[in-house]
N, C-alpha and C. Protein backbone atom coordinates (compact mmCIF):
# COMPACT_ATOMS: atom_id res chain seq x y z
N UNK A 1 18.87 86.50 29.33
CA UNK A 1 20.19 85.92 29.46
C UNK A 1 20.88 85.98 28.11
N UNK A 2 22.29 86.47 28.32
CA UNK A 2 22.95 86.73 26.90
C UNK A 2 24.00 85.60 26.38
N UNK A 3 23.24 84.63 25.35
CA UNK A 3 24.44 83.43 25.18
C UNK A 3 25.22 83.90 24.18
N UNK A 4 26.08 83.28 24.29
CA UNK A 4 27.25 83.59 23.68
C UNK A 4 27.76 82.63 22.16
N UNK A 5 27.83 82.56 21.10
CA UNK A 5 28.41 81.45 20.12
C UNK A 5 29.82 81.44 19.87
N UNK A 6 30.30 80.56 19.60
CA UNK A 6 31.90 80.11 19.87
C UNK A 6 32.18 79.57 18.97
N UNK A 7 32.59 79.81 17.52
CA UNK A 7 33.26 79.11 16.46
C UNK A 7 33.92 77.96 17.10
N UNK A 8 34.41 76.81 17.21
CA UNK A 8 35.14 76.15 18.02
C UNK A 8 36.21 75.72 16.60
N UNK A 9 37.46 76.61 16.46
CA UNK A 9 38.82 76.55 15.90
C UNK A 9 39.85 76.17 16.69
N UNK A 10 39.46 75.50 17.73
CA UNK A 10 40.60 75.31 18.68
C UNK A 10 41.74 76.26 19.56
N UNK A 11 40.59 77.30 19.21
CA UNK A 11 41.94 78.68 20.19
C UNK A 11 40.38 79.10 20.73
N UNK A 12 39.64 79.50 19.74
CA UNK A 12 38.11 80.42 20.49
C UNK A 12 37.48 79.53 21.73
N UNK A 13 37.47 78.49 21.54
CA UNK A 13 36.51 77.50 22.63
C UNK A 13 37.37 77.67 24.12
N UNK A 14 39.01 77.43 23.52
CA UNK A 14 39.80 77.31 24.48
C UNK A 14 40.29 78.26 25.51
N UNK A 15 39.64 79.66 24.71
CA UNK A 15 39.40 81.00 25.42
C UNK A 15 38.45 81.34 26.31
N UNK A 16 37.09 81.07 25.70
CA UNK A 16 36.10 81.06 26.43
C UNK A 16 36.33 79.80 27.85
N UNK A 17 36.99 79.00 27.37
CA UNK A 17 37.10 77.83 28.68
C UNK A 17 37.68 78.56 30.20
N UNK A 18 38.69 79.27 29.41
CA UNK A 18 39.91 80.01 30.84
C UNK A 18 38.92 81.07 31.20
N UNK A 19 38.18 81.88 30.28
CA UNK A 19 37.09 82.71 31.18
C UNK A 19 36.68 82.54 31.79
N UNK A 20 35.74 80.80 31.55
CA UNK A 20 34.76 80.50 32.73
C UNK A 20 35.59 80.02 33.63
N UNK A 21 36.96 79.41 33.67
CA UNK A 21 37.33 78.69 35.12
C UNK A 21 38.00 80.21 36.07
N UNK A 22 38.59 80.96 34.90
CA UNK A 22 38.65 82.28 36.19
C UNK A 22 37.70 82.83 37.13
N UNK A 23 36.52 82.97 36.12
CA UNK A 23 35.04 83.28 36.81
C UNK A 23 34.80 82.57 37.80
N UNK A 24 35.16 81.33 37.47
CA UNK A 24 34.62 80.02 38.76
C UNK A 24 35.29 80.18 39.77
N UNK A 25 36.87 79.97 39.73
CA UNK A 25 37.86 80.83 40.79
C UNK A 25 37.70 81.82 41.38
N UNK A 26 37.44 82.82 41.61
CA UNK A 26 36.43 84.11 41.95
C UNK A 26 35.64 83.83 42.39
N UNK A 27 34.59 83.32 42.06
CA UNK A 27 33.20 82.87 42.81
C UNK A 27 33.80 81.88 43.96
N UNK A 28 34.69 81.01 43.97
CA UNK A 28 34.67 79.87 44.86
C UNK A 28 35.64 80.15 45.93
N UNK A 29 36.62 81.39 45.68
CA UNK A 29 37.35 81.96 46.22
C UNK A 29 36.40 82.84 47.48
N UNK A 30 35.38 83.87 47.14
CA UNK A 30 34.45 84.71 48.07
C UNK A 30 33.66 83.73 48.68
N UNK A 31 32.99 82.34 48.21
CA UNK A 31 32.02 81.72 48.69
C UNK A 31 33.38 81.01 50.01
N UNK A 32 34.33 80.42 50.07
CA UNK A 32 34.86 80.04 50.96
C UNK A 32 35.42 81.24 51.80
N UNK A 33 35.97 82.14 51.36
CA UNK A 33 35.87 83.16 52.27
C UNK A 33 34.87 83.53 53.13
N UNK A 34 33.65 83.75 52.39
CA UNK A 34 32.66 83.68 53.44
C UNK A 34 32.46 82.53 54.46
N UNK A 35 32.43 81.21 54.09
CA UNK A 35 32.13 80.61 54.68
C UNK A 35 33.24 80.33 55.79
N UNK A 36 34.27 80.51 55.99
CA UNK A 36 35.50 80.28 56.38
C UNK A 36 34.96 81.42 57.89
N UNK A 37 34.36 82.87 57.49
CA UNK A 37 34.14 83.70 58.32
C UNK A 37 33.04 83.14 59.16
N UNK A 38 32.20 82.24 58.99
CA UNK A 38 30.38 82.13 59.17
C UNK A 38 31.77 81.54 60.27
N UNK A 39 32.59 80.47 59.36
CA UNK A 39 32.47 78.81 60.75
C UNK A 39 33.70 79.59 61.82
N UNK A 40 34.27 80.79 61.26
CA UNK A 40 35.09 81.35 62.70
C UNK A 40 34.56 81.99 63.61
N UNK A 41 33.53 82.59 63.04
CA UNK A 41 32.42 83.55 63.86
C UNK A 41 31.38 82.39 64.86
N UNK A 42 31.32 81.20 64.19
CA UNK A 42 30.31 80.21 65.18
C UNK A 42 31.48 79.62 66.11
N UNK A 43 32.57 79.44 65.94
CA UNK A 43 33.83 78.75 66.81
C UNK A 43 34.33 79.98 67.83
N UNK A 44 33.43 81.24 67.29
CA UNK A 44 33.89 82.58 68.50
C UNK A 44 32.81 82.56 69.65
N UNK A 45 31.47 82.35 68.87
CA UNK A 45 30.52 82.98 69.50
C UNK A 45 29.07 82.10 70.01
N UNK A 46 29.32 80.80 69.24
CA UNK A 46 28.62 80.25 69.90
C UNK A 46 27.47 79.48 69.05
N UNK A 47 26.39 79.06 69.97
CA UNK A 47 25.01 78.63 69.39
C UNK A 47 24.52 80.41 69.30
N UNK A 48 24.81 81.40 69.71
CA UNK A 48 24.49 83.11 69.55
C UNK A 48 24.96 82.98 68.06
N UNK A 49 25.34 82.58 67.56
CA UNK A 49 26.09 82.63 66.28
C UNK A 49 24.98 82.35 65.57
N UNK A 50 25.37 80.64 65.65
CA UNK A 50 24.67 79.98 65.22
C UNK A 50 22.87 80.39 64.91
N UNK A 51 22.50 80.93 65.61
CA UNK A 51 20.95 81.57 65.69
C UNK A 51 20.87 82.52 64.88
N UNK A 52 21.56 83.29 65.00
CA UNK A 52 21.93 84.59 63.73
C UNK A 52 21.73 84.26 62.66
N UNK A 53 22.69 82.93 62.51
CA UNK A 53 22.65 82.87 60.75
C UNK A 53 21.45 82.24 60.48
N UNK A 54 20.81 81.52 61.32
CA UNK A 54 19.66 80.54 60.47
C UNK A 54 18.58 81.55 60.98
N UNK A 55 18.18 82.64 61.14
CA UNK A 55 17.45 83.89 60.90
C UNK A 55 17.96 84.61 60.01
N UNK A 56 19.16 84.66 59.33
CA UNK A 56 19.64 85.56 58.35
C UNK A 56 19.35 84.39 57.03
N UNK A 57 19.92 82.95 57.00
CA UNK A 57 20.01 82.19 55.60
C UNK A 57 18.46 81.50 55.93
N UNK A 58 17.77 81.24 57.12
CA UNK A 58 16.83 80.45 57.07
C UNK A 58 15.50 80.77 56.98
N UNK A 59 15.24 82.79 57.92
CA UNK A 59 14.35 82.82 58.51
C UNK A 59 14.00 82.48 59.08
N UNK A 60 14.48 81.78 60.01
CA UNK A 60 14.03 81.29 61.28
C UNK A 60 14.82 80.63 62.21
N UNK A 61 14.73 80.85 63.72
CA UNK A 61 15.35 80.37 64.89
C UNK A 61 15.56 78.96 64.96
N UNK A 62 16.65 78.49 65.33
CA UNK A 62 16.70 77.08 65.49
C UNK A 62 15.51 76.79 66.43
N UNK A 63 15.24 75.41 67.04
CA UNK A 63 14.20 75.33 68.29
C UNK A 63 14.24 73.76 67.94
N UNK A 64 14.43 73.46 69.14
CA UNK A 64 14.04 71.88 69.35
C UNK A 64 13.10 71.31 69.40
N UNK A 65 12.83 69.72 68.81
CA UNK A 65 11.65 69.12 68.39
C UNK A 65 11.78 68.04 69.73
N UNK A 66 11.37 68.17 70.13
CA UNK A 66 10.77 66.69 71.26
C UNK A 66 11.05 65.38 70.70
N UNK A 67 11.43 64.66 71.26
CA UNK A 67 10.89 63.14 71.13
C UNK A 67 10.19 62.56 70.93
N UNK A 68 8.73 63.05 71.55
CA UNK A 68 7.72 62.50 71.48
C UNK A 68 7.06 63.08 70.12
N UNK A 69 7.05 63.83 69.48
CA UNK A 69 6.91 64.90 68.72
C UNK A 69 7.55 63.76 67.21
N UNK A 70 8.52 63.40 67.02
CA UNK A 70 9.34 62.45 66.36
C UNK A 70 8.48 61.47 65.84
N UNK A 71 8.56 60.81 67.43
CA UNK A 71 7.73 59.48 67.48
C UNK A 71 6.74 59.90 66.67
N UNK A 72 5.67 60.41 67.01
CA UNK A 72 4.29 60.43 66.45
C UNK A 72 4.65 60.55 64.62
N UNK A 73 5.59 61.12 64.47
CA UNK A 73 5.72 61.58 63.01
C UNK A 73 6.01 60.22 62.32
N UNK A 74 6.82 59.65 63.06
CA UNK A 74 7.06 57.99 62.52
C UNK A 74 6.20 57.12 62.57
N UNK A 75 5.28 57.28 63.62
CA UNK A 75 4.40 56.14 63.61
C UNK A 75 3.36 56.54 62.72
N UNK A 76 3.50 57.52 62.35
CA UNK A 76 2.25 58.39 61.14
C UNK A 76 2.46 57.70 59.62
N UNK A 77 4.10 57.58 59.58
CA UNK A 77 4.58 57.21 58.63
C UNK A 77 3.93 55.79 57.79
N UNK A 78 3.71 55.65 56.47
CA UNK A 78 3.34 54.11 55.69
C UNK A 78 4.90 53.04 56.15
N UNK A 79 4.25 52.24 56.21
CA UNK A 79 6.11 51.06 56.61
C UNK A 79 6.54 51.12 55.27
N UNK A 80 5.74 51.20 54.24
CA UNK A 80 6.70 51.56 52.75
C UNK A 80 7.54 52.61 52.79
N UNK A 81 7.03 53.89 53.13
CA UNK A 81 7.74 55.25 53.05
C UNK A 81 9.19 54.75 54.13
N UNK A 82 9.14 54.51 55.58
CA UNK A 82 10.05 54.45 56.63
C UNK A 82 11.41 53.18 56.02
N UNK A 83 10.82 51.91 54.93
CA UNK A 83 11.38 51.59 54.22
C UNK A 83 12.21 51.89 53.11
N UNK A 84 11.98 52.97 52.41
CA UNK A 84 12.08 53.47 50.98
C UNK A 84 13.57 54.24 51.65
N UNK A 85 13.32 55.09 52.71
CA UNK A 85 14.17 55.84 53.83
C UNK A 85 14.90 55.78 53.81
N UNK A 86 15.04 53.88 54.25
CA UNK A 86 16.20 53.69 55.39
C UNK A 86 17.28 52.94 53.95
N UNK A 87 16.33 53.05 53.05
CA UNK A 87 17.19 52.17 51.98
C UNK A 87 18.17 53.05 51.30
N UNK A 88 17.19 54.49 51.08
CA UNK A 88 18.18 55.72 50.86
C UNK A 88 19.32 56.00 51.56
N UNK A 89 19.06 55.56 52.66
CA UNK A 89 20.34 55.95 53.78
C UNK A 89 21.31 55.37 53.72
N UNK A 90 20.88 54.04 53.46
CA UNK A 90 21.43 53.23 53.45
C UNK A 90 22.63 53.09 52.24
N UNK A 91 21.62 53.37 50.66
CA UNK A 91 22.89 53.22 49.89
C UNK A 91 23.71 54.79 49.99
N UNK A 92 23.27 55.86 50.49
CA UNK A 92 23.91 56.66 50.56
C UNK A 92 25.26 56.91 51.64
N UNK A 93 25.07 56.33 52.62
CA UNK A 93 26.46 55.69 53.69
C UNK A 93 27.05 55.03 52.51
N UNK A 94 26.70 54.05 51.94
CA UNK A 94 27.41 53.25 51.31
C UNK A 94 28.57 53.55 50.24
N UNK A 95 27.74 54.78 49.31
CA UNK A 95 28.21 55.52 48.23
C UNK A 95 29.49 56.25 48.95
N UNK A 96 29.12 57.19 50.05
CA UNK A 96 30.36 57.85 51.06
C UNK A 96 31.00 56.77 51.26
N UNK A 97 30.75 56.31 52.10
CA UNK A 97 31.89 55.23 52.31
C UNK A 97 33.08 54.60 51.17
N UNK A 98 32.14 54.50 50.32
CA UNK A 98 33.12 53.64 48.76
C UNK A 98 34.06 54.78 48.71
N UNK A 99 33.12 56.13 48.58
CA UNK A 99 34.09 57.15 47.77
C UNK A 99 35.10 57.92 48.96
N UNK A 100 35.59 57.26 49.77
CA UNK A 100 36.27 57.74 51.15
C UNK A 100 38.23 56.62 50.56
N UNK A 101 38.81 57.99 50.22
CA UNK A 101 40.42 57.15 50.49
C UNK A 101 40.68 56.73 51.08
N UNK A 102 41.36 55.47 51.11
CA UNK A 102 41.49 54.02 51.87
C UNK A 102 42.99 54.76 51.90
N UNK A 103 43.25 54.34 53.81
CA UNK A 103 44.29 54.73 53.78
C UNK A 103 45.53 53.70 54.06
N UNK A 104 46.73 53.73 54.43
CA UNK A 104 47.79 52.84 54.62
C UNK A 104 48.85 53.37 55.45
N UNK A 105 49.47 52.17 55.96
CA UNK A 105 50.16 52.75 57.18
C UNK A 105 51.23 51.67 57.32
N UNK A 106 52.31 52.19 57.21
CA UNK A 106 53.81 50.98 57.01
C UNK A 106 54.41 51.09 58.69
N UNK A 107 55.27 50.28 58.88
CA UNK A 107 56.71 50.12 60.03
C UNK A 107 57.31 50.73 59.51
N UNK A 108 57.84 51.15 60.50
CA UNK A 108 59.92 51.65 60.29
C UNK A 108 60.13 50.69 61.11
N UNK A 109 61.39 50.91 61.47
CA UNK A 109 62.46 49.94 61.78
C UNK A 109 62.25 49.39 62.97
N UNK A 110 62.48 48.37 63.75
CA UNK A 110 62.28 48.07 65.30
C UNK A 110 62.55 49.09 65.84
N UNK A 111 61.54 49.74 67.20
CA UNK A 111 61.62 50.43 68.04
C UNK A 111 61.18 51.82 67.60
N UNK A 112 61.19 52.12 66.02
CA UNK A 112 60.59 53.22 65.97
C UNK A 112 59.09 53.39 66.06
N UNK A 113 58.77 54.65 65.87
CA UNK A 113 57.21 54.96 65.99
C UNK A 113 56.53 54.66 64.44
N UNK A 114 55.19 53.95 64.51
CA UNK A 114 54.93 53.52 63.12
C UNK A 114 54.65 54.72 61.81
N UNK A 115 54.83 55.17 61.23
CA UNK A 115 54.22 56.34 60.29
C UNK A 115 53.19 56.44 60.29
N UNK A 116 52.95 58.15 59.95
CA UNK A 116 51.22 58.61 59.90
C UNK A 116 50.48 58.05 58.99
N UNK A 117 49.36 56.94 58.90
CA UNK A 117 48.86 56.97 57.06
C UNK A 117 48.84 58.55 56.90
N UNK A 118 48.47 57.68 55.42
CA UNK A 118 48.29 59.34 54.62
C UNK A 118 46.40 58.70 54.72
N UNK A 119 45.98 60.20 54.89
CA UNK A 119 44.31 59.81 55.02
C UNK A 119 43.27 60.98 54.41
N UNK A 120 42.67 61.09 53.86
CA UNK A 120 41.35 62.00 53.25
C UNK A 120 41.71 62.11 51.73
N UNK A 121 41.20 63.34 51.40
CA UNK A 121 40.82 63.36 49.54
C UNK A 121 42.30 63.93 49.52
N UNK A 122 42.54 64.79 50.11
CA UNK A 122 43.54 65.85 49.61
C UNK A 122 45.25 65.04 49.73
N UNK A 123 45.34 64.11 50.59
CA UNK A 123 46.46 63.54 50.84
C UNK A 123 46.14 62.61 49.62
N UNK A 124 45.45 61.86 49.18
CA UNK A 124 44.82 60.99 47.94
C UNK A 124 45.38 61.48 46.96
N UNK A 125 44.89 63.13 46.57
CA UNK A 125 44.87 64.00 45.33
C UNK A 125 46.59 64.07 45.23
N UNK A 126 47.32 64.38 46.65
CA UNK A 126 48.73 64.53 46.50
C UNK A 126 49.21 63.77 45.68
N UNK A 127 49.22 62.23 46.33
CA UNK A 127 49.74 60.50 46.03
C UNK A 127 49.33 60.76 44.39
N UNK A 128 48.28 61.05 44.03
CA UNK A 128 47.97 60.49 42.24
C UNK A 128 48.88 62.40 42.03
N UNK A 129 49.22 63.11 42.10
CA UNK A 129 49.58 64.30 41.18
C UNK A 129 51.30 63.81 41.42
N UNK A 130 51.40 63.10 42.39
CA UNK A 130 52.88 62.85 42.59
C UNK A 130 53.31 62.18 41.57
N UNK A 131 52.60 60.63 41.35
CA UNK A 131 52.68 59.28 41.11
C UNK A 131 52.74 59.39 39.26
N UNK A 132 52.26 60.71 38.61
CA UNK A 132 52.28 61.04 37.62
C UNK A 132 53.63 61.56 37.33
N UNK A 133 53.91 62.67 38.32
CA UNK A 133 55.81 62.96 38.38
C UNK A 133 56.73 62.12 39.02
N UNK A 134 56.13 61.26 38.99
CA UNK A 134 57.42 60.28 39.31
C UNK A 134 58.05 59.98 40.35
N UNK A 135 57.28 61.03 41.91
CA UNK A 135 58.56 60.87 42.52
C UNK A 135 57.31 60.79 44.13
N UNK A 136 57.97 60.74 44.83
CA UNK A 136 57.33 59.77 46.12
C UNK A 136 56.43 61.03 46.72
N UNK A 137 54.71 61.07 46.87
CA UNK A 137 54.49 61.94 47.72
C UNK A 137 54.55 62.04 49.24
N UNK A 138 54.49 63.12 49.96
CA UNK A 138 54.95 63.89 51.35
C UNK A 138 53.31 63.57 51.98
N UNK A 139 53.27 63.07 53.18
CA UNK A 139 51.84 62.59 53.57
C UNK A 139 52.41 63.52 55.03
């Protein structure tokens, strides 16, 4: 691997910076392209789709696990481990949840219809890039 050294004068660092975010742009540009194709090709074609790819990214066929099959795996389980689990799960809902934009939703006037909240990251990201220019964001 070939590293690179960077005098950092305040123009060289700041060069190498726009390299790597173009590079990154490029890469994140083909990786959603692709993926954009996987999830139109599974919304065309099916669980046939779907099987394809997890023999192409997985090596191997989807296939269903039983119930009973489950069970046994849980009851195999230490009550520490099935504990340790559910605690993971637990703060991890939690963490999503916190980090989920809280949304809001006003009246108009008697008789009208109430407004859309504004709701997810990207309507969020709008409101704070607006709220910096000053002027009301479009939800």
């Amino acid at each position: 691997m070939f590293l690179k050294t960077v005098l950092a004068d305040g123009q060289a660092e700041q060069a190498v910076i726009r390299e790597m975010k173009a590079r990154a742009e490029g890469a994140r540009g083909d990786i959603e392209k692709t993926v954009r194709a996987i999830m139109d090709d599974v919304k065309a074609r099916g669980f046939d789709a779907v099987c394809e790819y997890a023999e192409k990214f997985d090596k191997k066929a989807p296939y269903v696990v039983e119930p009973s099959v489950l069970d046994e795996a849980y009851r195999a389980c230490p009550p520490e481990l099935i504990r340790a689990l559910e605690k993971a799960a637990a703060n991890i809902r939690d963490y999503h949840e916190q980090m989920l934009a809280k949304s809001w939703e006003w009246k108009r006037a008697a008789g009208e219809t109430p407004a859309r909240p504004c709701a997810g990251w990207r309507a969020w990201a709008s409101m704070c890039r607006a709220a910096r220019r000053h002027i009301r964001p479009a939800c």
